[in-house]
C-alpha atoms as a PDB file:
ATOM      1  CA  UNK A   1      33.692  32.123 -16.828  1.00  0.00           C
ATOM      2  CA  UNK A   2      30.616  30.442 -17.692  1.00  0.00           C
ATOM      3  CA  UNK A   3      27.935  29.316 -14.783  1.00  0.00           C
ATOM      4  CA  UNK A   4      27.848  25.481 -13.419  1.00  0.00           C
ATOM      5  CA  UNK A   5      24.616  23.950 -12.309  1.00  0.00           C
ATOM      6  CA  UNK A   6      24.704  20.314 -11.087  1.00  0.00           C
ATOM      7  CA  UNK A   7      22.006  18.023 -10.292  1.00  0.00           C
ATOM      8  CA  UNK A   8      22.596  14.740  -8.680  1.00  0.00           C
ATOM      9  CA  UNK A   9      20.436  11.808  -7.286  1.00  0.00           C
ATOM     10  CA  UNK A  10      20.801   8.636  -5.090  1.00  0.00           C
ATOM     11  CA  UNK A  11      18.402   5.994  -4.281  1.00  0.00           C
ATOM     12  CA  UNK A  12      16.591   3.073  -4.409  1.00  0.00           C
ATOM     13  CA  UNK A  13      14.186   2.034  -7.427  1.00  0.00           C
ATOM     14  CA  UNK A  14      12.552  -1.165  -8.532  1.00  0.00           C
ATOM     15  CA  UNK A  15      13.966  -2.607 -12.111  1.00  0.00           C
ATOM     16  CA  UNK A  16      10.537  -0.807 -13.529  1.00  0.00           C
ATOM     17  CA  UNK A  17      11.209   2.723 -11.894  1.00  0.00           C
ATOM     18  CA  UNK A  18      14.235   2.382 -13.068  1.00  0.00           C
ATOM     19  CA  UNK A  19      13.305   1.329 -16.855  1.00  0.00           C
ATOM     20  CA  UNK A  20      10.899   4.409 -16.664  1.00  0.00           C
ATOM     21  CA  UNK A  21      13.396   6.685 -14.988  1.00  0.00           C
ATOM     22  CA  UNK A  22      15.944   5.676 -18.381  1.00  0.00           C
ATOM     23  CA  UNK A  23      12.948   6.332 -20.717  1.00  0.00           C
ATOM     24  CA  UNK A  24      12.722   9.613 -19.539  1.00  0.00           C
ATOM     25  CA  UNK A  25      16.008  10.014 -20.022  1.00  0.00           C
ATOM     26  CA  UNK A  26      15.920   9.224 -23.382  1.00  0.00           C
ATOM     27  CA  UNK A  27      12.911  11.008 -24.462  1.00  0.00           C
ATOM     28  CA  UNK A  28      15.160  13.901 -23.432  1.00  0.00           C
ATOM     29  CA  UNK A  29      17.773  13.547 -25.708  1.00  0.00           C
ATOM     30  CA  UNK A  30      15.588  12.727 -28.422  1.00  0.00           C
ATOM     31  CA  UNK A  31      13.738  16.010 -27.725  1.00  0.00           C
ATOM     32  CA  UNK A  32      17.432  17.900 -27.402  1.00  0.00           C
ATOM     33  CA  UNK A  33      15.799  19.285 -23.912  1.00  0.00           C
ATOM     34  CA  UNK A  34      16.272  17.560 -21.009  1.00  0.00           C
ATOM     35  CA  UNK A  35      14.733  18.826 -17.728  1.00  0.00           C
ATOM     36  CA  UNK A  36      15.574  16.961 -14.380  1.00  0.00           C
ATOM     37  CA  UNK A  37      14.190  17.767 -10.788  1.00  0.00           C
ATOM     38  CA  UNK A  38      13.999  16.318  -7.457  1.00  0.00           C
ATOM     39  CA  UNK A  39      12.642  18.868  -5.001  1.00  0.00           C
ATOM     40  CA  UNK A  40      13.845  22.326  -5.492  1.00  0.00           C
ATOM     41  CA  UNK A  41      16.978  20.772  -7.518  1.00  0.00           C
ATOM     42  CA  UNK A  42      16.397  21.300 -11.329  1.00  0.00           C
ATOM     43  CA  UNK A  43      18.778  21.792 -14.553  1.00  0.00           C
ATOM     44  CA  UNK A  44      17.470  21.634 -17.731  1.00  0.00           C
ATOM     45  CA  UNK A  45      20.011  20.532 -20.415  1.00  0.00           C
ATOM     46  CA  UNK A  46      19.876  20.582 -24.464  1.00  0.00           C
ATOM     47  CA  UNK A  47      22.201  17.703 -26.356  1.00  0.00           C
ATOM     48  CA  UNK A  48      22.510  18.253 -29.730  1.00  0.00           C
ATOM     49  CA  UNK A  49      24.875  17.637 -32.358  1.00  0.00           C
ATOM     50  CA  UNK A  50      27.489  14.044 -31.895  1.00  0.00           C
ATOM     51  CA  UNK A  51      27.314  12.960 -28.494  1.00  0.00           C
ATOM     52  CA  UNK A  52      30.134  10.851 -26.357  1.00  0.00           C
ATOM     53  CA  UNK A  53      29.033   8.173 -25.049  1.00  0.00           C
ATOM     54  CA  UNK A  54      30.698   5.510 -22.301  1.00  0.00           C
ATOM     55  CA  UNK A  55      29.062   3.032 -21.162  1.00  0.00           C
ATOM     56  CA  UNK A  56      30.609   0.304 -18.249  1.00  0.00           C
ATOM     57  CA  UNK A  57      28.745  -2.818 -16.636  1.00  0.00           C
ATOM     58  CA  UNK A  58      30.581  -4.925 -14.053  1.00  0.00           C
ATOM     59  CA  UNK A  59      29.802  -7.711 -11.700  1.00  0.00           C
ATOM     60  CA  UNK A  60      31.640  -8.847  -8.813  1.00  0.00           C
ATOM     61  CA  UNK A  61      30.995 -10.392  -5.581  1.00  0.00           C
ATOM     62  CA  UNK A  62      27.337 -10.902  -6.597  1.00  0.00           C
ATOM     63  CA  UNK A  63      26.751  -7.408  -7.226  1.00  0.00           C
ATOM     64  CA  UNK A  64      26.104  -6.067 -10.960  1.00  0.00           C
ATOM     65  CA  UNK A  65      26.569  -2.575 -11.503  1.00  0.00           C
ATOM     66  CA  UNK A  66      25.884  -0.318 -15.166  1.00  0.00           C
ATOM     67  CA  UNK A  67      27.217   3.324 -15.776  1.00  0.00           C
ATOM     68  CA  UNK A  68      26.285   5.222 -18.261  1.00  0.00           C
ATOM     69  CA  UNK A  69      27.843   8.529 -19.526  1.00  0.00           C
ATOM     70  CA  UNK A  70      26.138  10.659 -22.481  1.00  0.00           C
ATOM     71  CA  UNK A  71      28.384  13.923 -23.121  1.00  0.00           C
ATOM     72  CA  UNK A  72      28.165  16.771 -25.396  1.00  0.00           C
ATOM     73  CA  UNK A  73      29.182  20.519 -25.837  1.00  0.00           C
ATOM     74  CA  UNK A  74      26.579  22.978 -25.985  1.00  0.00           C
ATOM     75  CA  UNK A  75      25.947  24.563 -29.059  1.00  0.00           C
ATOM     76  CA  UNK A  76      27.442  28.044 -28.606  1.00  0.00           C
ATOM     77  CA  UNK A  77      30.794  26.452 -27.365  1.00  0.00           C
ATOM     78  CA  UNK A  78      30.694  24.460 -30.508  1.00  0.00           C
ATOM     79  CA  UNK A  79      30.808  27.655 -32.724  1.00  0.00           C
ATOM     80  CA  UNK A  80      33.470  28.855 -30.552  1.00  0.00           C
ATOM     81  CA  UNK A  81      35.394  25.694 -30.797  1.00  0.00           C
ATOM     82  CA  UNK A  82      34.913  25.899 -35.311  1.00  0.00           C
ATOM     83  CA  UNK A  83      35.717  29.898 -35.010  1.00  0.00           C
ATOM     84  CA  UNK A  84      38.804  29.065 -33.430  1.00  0.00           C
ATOM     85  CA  UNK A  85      39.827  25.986 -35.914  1.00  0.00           C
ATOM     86  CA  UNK A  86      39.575  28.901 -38.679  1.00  0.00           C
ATOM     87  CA  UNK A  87      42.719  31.210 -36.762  1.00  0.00           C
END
């Protein structure tokens, strides 16, 4: 069974922390290595190949909200996945 590592953050930013914070973010994936820390929390991921991507924005009651979901299988899972298509 393979390993799980998480990281996860909460909290306030200003529209420019946040702007920088996404930048980041994309650098990442552009790079295919994306490290994220807060504290002693870190995971380091590596996108490559097509990537899923969802993306909702909502707004009710005066409040606006955006998620954003970027998903991909790594690419050892991805040879696993073709080596099985070929049984």
């Amino acid at each position: 069974m393979a390993d799980s590592r998480e990281f996860e953050f909460e909290g306030a930013a200003t529209p420019s922390e946040a702007a920088d914070a996404l930048n980041r973010i994309a650098e990442g994936i552009r790079a295919r290595s994306l490290s994220l820390s807060m504290g002693e929390e870190e995971i380091t991921v590596y996108p490559d190949g097509d990537l899923a991507m969802e993306i909702e924005a909502s707004e009710k009651k005066g409040k606006a909200k955006i998620e954003i979901a970027i998903a991909w299988k790594r690419a050892k899972d991805r040879a696993k996945d073709d080596d099985d298509d070929d049984d």
